[in-house]
N, C-alpha and C. Protein backbone atom coordinates (compact mmCIF):
# COMPACT_ATOMS: atom_id res chain seq x y z
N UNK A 1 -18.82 -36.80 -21.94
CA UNK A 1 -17.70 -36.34 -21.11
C UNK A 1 -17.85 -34.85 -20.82
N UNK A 2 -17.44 -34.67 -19.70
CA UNK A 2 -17.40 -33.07 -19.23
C UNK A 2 -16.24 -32.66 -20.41
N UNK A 3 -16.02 -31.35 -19.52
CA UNK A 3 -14.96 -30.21 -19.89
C UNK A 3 -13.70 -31.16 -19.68
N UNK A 4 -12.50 -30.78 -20.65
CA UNK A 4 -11.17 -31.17 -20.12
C UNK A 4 -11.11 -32.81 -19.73
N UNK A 5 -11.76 -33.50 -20.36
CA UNK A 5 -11.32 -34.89 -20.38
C UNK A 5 -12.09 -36.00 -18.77
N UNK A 6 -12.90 -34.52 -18.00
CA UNK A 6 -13.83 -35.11 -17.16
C UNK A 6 -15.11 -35.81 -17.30
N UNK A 7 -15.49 -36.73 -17.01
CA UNK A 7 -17.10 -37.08 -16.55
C UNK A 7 -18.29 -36.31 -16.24
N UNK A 8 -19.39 -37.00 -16.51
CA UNK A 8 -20.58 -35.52 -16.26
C UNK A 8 -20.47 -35.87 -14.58
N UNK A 9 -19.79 -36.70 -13.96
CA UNK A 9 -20.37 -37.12 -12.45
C UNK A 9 -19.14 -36.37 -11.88
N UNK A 10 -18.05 -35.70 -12.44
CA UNK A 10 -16.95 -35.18 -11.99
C UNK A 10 -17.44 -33.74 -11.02
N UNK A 11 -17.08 -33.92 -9.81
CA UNK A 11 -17.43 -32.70 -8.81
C UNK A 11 -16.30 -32.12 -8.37
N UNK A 12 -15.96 -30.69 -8.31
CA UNK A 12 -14.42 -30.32 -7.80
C UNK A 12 -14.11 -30.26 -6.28
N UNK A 13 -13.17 -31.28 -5.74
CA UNK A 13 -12.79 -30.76 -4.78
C UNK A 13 -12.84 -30.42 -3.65
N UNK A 14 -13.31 -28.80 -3.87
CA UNK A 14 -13.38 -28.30 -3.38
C UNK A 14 -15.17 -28.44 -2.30
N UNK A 15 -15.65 -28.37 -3.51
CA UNK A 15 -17.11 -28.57 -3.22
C UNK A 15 -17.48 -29.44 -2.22
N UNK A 16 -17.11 -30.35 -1.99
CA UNK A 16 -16.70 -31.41 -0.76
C UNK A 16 -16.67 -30.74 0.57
N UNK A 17 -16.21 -29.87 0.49
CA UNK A 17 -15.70 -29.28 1.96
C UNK A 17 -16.85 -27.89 2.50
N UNK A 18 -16.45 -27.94 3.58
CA UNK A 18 -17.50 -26.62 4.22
C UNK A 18 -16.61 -25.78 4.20
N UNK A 19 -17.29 -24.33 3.31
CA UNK A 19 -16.84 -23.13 3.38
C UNK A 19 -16.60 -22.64 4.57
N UNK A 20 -15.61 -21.98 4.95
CA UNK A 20 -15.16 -21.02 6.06
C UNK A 20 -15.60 -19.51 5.42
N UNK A 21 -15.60 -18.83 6.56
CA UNK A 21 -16.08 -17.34 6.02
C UNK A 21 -15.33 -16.59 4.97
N UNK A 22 -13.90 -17.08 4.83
CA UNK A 22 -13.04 -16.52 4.18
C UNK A 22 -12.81 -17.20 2.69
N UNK A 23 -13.75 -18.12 2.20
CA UNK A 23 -14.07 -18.41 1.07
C UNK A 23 -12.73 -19.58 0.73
N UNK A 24 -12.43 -20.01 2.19
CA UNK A 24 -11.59 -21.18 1.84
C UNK A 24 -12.01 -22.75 1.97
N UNK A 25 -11.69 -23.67 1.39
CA UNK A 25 -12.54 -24.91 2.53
C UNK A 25 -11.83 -25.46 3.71
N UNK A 26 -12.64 -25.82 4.70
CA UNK A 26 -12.26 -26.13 5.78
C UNK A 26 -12.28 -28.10 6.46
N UNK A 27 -11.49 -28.37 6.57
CA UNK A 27 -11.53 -29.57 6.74
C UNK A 27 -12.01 -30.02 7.94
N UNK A 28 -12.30 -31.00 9.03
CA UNK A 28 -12.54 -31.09 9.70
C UNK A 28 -11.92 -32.70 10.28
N UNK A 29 -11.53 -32.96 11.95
CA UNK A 29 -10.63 -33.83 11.97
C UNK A 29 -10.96 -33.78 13.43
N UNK A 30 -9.88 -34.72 14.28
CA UNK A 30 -10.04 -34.96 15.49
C UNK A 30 -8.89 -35.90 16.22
N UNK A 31 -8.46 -35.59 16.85
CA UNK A 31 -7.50 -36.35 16.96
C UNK A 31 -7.35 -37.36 18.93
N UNK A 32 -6.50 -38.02 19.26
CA UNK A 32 -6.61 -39.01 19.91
C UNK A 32 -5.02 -39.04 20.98
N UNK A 33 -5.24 -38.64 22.02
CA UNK A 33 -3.63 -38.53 22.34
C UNK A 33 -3.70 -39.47 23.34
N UNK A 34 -2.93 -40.91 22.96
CA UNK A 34 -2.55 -41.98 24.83
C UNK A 34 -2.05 -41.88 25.44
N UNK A 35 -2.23 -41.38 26.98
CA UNK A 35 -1.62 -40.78 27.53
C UNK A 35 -0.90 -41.70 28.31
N UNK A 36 -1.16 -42.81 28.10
CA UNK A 36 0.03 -43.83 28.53
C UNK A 36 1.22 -43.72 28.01
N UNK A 37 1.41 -42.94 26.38
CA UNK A 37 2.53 -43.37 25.45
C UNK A 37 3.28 -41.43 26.23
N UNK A 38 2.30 -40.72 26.03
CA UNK A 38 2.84 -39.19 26.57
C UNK A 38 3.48 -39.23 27.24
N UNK A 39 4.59 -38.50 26.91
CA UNK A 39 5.92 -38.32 28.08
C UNK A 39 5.91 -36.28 28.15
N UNK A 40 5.12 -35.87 27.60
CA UNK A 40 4.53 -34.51 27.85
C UNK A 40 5.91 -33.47 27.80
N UNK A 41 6.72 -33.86 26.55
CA UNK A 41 7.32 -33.06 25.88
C UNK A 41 7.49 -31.42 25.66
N UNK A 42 5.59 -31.58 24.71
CA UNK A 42 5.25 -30.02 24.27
C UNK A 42 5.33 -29.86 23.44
N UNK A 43 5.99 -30.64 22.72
CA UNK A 43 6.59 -30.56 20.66
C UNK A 43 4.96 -30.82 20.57
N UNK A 44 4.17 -31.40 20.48
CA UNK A 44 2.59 -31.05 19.73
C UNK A 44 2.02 -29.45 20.27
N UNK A 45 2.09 -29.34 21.03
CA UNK A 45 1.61 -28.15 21.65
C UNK A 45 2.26 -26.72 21.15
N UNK A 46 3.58 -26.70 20.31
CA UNK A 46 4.12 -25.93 19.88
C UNK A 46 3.88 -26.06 17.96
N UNK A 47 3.34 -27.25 17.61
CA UNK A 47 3.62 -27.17 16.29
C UNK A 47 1.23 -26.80 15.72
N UNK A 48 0.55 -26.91 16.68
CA UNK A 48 -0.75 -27.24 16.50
C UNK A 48 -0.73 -25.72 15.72
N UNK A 49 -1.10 -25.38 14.46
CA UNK A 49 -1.90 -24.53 14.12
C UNK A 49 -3.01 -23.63 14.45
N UNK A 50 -4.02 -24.47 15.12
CA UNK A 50 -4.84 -23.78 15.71
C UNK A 50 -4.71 -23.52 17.62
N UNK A 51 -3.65 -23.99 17.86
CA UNK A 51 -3.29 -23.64 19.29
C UNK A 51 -4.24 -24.69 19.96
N UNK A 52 -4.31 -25.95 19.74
CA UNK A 52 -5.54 -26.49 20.55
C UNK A 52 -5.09 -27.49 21.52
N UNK A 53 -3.93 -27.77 21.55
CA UNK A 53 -3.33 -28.43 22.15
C UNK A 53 -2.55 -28.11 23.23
N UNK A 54 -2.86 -28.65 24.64
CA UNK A 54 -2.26 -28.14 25.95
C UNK A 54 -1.37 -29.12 26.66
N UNK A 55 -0.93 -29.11 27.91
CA UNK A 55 -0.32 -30.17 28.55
C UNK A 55 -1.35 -29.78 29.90
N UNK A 56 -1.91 -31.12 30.30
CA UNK A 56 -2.97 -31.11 31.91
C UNK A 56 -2.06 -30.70 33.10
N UNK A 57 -2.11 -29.95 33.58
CA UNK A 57 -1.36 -29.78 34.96
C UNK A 57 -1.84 -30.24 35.76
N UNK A 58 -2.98 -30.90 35.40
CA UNK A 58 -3.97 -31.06 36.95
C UNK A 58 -3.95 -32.66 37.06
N UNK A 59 -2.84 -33.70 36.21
CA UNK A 59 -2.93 -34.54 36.47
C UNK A 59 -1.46 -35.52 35.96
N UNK A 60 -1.13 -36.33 36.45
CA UNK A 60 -0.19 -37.08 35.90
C UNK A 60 -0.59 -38.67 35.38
N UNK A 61 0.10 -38.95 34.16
CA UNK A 61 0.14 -40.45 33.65
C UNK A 61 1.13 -41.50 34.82
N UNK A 62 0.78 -42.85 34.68
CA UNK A 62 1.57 -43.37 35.10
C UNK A 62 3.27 -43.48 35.28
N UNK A 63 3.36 -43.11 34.34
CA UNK A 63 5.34 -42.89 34.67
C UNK A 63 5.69 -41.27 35.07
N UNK A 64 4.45 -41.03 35.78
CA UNK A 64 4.69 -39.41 36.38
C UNK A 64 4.94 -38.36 35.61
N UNK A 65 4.73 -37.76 34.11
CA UNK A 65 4.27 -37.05 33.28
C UNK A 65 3.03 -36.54 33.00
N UNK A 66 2.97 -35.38 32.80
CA UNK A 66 2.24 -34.43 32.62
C UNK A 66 1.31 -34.41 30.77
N UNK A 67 0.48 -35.40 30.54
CA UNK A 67 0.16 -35.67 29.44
C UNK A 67 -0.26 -34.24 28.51
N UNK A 68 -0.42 -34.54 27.06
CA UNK A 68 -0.64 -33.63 26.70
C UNK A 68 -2.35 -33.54 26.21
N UNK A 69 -3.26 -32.94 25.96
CA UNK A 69 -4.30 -32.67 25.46
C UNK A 69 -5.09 -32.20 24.34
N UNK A 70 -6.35 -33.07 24.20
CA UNK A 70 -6.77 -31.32 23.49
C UNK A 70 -7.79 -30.86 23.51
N UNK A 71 -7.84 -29.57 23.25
CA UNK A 71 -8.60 -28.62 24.21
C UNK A 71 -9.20 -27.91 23.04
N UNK A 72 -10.76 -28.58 23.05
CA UNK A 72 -11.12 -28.02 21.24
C UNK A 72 -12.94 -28.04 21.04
N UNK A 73 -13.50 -27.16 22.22
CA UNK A 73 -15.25 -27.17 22.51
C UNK A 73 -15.54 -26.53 21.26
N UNK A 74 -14.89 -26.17 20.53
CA UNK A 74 -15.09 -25.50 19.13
C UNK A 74 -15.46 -26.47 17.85
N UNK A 75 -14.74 -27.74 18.17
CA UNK A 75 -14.40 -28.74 17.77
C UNK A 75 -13.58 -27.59 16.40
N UNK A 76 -12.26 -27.42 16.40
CA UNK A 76 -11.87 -26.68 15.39
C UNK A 76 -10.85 -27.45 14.60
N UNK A 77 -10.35 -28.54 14.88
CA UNK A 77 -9.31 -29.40 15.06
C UNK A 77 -9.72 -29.18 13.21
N UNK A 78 -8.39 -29.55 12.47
CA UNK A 78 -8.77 -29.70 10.94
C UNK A 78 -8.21 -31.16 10.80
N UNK A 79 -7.65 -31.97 11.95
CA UNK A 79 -6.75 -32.98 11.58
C UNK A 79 -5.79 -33.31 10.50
N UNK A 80 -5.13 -31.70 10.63
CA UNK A 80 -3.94 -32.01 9.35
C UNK A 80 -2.45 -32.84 9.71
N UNK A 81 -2.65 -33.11 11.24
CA UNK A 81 -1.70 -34.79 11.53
C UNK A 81 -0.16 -34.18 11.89
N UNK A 82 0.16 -32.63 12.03
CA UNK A 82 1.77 -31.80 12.21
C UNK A 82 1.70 -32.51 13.35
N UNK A 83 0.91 -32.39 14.96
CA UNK A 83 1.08 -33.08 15.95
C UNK A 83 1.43 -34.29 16.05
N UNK A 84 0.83 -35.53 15.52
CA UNK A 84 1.00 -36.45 15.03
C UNK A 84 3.05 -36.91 14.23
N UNK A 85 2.97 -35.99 13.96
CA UNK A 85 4.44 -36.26 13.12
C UNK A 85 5.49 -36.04 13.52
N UNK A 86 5.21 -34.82 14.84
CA UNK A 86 6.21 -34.36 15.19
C UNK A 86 6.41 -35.23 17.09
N UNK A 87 5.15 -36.21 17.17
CA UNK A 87 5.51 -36.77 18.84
C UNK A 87 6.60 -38.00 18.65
N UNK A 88 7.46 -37.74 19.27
CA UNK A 88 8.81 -39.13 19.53
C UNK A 88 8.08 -40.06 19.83
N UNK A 89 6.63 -40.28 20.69
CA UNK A 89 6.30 -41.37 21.30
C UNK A 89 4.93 -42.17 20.09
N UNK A 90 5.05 -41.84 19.19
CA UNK A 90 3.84 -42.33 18.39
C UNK A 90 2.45 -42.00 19.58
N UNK A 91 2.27 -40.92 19.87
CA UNK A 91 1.33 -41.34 21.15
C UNK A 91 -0.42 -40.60 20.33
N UNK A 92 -0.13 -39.59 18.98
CA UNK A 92 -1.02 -39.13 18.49
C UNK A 92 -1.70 -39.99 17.17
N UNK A 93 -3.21 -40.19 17.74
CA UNK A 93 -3.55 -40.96 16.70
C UNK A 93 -4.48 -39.95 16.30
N UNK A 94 -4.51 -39.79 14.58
CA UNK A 94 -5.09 -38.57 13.86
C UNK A 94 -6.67 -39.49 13.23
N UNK A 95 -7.58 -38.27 13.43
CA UNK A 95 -8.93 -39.20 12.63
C UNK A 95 -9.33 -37.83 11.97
N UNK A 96 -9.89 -37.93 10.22
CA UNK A 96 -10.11 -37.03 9.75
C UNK A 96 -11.28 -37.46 8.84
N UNK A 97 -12.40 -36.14 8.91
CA UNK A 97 -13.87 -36.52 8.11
C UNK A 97 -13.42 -36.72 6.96
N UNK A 98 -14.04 -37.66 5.89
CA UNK A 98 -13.72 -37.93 4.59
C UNK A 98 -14.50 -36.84 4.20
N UNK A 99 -14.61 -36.29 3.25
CA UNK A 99 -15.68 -35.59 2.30
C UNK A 99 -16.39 -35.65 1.63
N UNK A 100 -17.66 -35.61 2.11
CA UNK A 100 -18.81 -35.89 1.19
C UNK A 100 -19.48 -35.65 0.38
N UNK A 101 -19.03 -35.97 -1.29
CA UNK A 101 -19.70 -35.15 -2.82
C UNK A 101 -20.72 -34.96 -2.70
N UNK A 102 -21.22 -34.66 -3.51
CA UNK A 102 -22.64 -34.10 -3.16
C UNK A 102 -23.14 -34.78 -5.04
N UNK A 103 -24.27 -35.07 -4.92
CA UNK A 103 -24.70 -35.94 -5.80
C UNK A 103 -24.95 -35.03 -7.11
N UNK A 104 -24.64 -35.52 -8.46
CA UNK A 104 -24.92 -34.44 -9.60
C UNK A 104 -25.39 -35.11 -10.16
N UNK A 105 -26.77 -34.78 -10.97
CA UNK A 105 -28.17 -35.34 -11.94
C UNK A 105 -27.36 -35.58 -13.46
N UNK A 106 -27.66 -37.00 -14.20
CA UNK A 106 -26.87 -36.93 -14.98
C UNK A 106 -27.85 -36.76 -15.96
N UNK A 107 -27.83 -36.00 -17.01
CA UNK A 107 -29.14 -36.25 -18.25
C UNK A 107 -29.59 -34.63 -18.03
């Protein structure tokens, strides 16, 4: 057994994730907006953290709304799902990378 009641195969966490410059980990995610369900509110566009989320002006959904977007060549999205929680229309579907341990030699 590790330290503290862990396994020798026990990996923290953290280690999982890709460092950001600021020595935090960074998650990574992506998300999915139907713009059939969009009634182009703005409540996602006001709650996104990283500001990545817009409304298209340059086009309308079928019931004549202005869908919302997202706008993310950075791919910066962390998919922490606030957009998602906060649309009346269920219209945000959230997808987020699992994290991948990284293998530890046992012996």
């Amino acid at each position: 057994m590790g330290g503290a009641g862990r396994s020798a195969l026990w990996v923290p966490r953290a280690a999982s994730y890709r460092w950001a410059n600021g020595g935090a980990p960074v998650a990574k995610g992506r998300i999915l907006i139907e713009e059939a369900l969009c009634k182009g509110c703005e409540l996602c566009t006001t709650v996104c953290p990283k500001d990545l989320i817009s409304v298209a002006s340059d086009r309308f959904t079928q019931k004549g709304y202005h869908p919302a977007t997202l706008v993310d060549p950075a791919q910066d999205c962390t998919g922490c799902a606030i957009c998602s929680v906060i649309c009346p229309e269920a219209a945000i579907t959230v997808y987020r990378w699992a994290p991948v341990r990284a293998a530890v030699a046992v012996g």
